[in-house]
N, C-alpha and C. Protein backbone atom coordinates (compact mmCIF):
# COMPACT_ATOMS: atom_id res chain seq x y z
N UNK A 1 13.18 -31.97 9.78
CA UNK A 1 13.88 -30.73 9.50
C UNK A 1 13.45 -29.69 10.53
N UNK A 2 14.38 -28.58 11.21
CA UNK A 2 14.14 -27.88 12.08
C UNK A 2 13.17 -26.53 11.20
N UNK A 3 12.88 -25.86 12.15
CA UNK A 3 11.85 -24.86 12.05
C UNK A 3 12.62 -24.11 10.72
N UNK A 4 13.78 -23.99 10.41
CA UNK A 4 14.73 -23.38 9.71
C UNK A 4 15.57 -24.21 9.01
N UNK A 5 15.69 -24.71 7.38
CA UNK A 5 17.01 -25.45 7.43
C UNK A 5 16.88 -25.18 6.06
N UNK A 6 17.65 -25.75 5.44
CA UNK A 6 17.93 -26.17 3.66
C UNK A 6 17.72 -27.26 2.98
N UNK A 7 17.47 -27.34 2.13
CA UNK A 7 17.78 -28.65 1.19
C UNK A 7 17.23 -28.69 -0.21
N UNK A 8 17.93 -29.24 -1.07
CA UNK A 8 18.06 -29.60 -2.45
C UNK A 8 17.03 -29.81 -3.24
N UNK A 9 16.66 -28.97 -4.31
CA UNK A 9 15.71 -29.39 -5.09
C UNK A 9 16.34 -29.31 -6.52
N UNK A 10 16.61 -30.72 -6.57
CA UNK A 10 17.21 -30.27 -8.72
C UNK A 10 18.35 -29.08 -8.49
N UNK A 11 18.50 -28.36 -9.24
CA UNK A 11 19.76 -27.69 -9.56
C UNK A 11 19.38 -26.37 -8.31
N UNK A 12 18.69 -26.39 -7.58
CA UNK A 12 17.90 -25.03 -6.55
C UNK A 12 18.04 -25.13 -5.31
N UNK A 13 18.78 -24.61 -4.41
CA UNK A 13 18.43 -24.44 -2.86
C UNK A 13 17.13 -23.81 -2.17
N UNK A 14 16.96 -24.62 -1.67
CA UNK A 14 15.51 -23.95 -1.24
C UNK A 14 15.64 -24.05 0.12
N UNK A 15 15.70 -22.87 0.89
CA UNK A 15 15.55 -22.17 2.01
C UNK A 15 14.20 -22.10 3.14
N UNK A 16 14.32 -22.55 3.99
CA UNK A 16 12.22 -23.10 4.41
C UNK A 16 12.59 -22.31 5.97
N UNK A 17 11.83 -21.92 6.17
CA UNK A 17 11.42 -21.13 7.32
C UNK A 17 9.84 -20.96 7.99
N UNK A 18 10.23 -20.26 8.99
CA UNK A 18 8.28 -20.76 9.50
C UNK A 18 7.70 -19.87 8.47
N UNK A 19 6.54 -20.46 7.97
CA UNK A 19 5.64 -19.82 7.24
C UNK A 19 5.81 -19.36 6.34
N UNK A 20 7.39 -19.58 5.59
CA UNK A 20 7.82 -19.15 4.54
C UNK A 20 8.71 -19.94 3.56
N UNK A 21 8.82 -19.56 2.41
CA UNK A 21 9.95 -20.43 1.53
C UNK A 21 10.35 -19.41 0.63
N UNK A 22 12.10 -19.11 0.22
CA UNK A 22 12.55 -18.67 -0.69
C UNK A 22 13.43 -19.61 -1.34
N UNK A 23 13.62 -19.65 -3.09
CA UNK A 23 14.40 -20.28 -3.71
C UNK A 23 15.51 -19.26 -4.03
N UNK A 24 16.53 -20.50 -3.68
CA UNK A 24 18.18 -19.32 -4.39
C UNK A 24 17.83 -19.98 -6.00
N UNK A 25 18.42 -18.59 -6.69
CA UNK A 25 18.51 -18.87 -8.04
C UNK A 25 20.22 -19.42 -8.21
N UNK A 26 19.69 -20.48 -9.45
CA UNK A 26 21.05 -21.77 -9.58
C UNK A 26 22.17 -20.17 -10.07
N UNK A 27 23.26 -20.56 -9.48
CA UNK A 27 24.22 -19.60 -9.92
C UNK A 27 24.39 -18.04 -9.08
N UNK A 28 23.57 -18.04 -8.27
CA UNK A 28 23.44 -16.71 -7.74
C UNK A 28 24.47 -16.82 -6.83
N UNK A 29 24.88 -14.91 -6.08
CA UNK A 29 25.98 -15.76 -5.18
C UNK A 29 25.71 -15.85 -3.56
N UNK A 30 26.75 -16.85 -3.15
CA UNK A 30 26.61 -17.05 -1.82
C UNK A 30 27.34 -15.52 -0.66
N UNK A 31 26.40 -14.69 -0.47
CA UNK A 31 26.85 -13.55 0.35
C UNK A 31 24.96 -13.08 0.84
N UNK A 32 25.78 -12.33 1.77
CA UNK A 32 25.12 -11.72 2.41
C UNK A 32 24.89 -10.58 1.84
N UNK A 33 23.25 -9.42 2.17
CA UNK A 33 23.24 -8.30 1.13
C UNK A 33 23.82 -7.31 1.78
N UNK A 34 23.87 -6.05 0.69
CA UNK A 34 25.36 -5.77 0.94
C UNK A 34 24.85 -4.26 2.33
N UNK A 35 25.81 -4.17 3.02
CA UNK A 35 25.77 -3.59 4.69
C UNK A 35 25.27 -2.03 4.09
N UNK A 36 26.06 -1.58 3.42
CA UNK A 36 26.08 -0.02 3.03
C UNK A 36 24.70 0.30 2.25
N UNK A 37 23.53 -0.53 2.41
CA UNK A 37 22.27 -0.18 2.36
C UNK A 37 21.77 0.73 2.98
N UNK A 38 21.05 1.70 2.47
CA UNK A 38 20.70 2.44 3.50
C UNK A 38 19.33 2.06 4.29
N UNK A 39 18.86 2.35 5.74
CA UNK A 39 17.98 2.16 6.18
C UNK A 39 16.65 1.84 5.61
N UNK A 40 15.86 1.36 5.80
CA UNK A 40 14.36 1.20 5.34
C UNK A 40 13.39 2.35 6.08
N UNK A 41 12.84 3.21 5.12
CA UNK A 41 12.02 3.81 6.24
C UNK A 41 10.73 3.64 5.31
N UNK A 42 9.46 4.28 5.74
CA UNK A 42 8.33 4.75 5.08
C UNK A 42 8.55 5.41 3.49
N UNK A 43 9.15 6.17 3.25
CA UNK A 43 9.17 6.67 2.36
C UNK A 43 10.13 5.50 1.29
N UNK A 44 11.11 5.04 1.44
CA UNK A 44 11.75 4.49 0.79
C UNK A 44 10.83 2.99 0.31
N UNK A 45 10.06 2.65 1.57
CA UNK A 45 9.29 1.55 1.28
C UNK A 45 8.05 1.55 0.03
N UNK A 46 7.58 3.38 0.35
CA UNK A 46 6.99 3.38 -0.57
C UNK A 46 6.85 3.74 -2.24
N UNK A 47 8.60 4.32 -2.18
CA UNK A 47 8.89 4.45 -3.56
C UNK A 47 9.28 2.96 -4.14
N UNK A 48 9.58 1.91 -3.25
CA UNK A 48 9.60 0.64 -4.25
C UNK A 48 8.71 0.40 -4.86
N UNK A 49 7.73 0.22 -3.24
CA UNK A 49 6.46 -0.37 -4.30
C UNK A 49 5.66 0.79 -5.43
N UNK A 50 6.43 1.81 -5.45
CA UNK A 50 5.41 2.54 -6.92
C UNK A 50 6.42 2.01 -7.87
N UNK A 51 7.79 1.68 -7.63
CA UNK A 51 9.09 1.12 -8.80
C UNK A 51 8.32 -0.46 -8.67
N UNK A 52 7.83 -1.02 -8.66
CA UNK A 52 7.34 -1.95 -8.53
C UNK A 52 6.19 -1.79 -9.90
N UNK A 53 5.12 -0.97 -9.52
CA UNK A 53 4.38 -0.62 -10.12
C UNK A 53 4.12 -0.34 -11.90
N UNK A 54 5.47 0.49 -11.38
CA UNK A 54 6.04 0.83 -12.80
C UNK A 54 6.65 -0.25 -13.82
N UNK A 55 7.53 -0.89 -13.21
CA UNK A 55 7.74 -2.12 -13.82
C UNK A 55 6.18 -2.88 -14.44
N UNK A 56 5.61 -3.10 -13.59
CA UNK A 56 4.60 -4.01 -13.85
C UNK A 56 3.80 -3.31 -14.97
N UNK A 57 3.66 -2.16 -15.38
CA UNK A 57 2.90 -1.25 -16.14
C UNK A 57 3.42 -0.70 -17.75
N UNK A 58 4.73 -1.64 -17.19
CA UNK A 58 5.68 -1.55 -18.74
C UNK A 58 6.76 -0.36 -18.81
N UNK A 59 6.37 0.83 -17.91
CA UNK A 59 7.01 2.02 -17.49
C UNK A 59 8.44 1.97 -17.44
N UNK A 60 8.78 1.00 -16.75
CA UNK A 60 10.00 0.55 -16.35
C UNK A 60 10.95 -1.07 -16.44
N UNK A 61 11.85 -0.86 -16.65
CA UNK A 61 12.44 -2.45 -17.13
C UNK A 61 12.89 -3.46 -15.83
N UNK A 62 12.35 -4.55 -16.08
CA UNK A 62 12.85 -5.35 -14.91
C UNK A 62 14.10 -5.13 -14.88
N UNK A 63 14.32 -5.24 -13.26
CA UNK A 63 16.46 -4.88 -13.16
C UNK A 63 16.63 -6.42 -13.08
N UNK A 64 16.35 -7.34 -13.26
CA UNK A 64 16.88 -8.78 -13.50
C UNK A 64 16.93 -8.89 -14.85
N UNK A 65 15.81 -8.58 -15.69
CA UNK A 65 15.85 -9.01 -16.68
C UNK A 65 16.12 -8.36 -17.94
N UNK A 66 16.19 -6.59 -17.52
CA UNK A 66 16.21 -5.55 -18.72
C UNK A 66 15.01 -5.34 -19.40
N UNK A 67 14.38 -6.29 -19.52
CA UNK A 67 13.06 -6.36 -20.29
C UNK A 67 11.60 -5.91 -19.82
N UNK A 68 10.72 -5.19 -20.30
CA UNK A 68 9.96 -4.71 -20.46
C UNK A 68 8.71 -5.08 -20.46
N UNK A 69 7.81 -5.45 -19.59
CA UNK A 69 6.44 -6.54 -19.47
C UNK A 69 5.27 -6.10 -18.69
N UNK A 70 4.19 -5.59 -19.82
CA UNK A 70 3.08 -4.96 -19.00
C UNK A 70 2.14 -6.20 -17.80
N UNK A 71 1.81 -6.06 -16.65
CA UNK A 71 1.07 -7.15 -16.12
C UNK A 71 0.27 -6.28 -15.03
N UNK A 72 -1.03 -5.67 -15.85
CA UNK A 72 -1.87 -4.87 -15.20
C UNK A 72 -2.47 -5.44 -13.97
N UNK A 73 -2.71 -6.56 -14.03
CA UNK A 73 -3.45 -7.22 -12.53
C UNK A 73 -2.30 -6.97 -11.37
N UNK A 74 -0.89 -7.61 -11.74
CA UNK A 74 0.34 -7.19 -10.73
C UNK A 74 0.37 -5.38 -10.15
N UNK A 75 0.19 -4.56 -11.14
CA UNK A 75 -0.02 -3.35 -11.36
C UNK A 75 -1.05 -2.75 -10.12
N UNK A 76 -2.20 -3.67 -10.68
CA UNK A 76 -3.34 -3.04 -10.08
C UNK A 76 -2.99 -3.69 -8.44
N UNK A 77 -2.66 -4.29 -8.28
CA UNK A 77 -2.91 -5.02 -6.72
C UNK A 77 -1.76 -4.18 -6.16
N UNK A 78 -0.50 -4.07 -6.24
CA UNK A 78 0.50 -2.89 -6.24
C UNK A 78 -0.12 -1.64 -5.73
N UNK A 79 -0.89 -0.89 -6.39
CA UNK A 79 -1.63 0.09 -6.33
C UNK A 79 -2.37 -0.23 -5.00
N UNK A 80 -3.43 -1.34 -4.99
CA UNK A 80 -4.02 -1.31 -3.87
C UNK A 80 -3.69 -1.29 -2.66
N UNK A 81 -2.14 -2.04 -2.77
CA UNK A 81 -1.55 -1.85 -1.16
C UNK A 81 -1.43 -0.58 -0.58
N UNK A 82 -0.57 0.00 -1.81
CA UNK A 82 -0.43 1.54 -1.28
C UNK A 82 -1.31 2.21 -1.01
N UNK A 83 -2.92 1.96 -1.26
CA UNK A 83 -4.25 2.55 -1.30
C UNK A 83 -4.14 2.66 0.37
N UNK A 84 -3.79 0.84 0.78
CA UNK A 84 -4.35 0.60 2.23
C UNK A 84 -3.49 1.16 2.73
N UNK A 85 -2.24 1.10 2.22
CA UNK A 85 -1.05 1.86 3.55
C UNK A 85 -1.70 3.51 3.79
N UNK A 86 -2.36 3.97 2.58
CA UNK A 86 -2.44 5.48 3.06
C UNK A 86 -3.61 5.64 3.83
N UNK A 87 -4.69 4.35 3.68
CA UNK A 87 -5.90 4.68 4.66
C UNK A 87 -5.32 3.82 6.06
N UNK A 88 -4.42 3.19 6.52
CA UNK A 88 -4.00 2.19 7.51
C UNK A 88 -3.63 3.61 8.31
N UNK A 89 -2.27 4.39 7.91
CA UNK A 89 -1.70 5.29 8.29
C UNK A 89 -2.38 6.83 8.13
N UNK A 90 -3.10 7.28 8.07
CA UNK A 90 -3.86 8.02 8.33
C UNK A 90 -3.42 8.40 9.42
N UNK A 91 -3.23 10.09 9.52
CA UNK A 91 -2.86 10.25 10.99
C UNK A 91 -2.19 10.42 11.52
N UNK A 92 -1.22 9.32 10.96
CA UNK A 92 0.32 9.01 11.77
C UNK A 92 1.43 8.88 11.10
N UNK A 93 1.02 9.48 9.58
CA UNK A 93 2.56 10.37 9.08
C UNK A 93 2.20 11.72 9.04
N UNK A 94 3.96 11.40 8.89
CA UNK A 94 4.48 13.16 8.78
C UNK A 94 3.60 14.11 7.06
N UNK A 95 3.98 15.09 7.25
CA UNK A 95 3.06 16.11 6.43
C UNK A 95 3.54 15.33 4.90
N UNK A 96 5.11 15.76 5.01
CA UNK A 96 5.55 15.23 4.07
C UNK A 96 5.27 13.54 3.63
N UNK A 97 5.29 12.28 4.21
CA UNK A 97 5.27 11.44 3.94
C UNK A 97 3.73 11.21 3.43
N UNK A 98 2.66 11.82 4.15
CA UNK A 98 1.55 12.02 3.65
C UNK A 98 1.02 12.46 2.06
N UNK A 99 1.98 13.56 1.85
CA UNK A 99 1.75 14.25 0.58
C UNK A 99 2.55 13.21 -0.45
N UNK A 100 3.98 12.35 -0.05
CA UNK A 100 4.68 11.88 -1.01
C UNK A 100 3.57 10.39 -1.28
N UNK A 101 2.72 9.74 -0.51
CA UNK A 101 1.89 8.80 -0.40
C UNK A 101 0.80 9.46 -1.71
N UNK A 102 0.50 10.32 -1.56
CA UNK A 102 -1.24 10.61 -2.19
C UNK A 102 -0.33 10.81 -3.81
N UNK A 103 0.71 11.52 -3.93
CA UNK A 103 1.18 12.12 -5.01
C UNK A 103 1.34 10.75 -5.51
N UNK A 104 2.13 9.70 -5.31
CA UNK A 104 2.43 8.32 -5.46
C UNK A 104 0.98 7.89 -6.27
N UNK A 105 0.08 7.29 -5.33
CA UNK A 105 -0.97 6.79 -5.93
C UNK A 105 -1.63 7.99 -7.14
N UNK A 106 -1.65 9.09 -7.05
CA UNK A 106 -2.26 10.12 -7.89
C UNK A 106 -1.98 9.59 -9.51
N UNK A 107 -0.33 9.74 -9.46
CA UNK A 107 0.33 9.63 -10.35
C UNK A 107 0.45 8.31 -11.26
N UNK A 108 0.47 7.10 -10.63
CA UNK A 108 0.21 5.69 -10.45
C UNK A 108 -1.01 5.32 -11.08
N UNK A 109 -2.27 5.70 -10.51
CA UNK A 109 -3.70 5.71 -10.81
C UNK A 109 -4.01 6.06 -12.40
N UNK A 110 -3.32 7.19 -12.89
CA UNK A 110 -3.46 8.05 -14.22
C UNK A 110 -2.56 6.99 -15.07
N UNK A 111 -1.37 6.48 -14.28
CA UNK A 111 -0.67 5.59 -15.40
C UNK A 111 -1.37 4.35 -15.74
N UNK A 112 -2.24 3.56 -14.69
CA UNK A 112 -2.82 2.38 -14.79
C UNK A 112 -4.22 2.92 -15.64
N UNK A 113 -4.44 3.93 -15.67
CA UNK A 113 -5.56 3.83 -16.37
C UNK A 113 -5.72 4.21 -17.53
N UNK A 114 -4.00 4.86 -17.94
CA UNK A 114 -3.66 5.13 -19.22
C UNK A 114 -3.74 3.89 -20.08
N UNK A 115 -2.70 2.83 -19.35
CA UNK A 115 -2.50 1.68 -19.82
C UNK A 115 -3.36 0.57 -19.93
N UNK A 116 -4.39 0.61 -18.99
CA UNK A 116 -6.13 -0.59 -19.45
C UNK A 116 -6.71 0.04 -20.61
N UNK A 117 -7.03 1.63 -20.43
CA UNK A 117 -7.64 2.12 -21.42
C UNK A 117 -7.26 1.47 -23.01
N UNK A 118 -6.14 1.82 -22.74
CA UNK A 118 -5.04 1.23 -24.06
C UNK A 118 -5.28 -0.42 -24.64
N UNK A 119 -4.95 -1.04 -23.36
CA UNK A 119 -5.10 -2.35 -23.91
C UNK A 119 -6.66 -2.88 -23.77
N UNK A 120 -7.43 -2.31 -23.34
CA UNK A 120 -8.57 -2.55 -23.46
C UNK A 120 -9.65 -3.36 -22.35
N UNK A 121 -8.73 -3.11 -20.94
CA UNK A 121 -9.22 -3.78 -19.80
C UNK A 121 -10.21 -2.36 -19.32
N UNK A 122 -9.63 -1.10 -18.70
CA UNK A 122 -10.35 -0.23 -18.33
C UNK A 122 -10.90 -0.09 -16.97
N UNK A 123 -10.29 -0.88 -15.99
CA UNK A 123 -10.89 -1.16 -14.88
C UNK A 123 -10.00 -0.63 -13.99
N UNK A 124 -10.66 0.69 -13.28
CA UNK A 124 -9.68 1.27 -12.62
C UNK A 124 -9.13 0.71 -11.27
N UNK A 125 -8.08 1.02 -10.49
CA UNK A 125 -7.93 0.89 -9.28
C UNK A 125 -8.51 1.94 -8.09
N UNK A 126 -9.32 1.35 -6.93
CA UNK A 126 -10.55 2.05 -6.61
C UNK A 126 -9.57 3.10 -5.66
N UNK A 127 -10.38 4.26 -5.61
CA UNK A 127 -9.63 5.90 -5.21
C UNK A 127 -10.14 6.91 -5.80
C-alpha cells in the first residue's frame, strides 16, 4: 500500500497516511468539508480547544452526541495544552490574543476545579 491509500475494515473505511490513521464513521457522508469555513487563526484555535474543554467537564454537550459526559483527565490535559501554547507563545502574540489566552485558562482552571472538588478528585491543573 502506498504512503497514502484506503481499505476496508468490517463495515469502516479506514484512511492511512504517514504517521497517521483516521476512521470514516459507517454512514457518514462522502464530501469534502464544507469551503465557507472560515479561516483558522490563533484565536479561533483556541476557543475550540476551551469548547473542547467544556465538553469534557460536562459544561457542554457533545455536538455528535447531544449528551453530556464529565471526563476530567480529557479536561485536565485540554487545559494543559493551552497552558503550553501560552508559555510556547510568549511574546509573540498580539495584546489581545494574549489576554483572550490567560482569560481562557483563568476561567477553565476555576471550572476544573469546581468540578474535581465536586467529584472528589481535587487535583488541579498546574498554573
Amino acid at each position: 500500500m502506498s504512503d497514502q491509500g484506503k481499505r476496508e475494515n468490517g463495515n469502516e473505511e479506514i484512511v492511512e497516511g504517514p504517521g497517521w490513521q483516521m476512521e470514516k464513521k459507517p454512514g457518514a457522508p462522502d464530501h469534502e468539508p464544507d469551503a465557507t469555513l472560515p479561516p483558522i487563526d490563533f484565536t479561533r484555535f483556541c476557543l475550540s480547544l476551551a469548547s473542547s474543554v467544556l465538553i469534557h467537564l460536562g459544561d457542554a454537550s457533545d455536538p455528535e452526541t447531544g449528551a453530556t459526559q464529565m471526563d476530567l483527565a480529557l479536561a485536565k490535559q485540554t487545559i494543559d495544552v493551552l497552558a503550553m501554547l501560552q508559555d510556547k507563545t510568549r511574546g509573540n502574540l498580539t495584546d489581545a490574543e494574549a489576554k483572550l489566552l490567560s482569560t481562557i485558562l483563568y476561567d477553565l482552571r476555576l471550572r476544573f476545579l469546581g468540578k474535581s472538588k465536586a467529584s472528589g478528585e481535587g487535583k488541579a491543573p498546574p498554573g
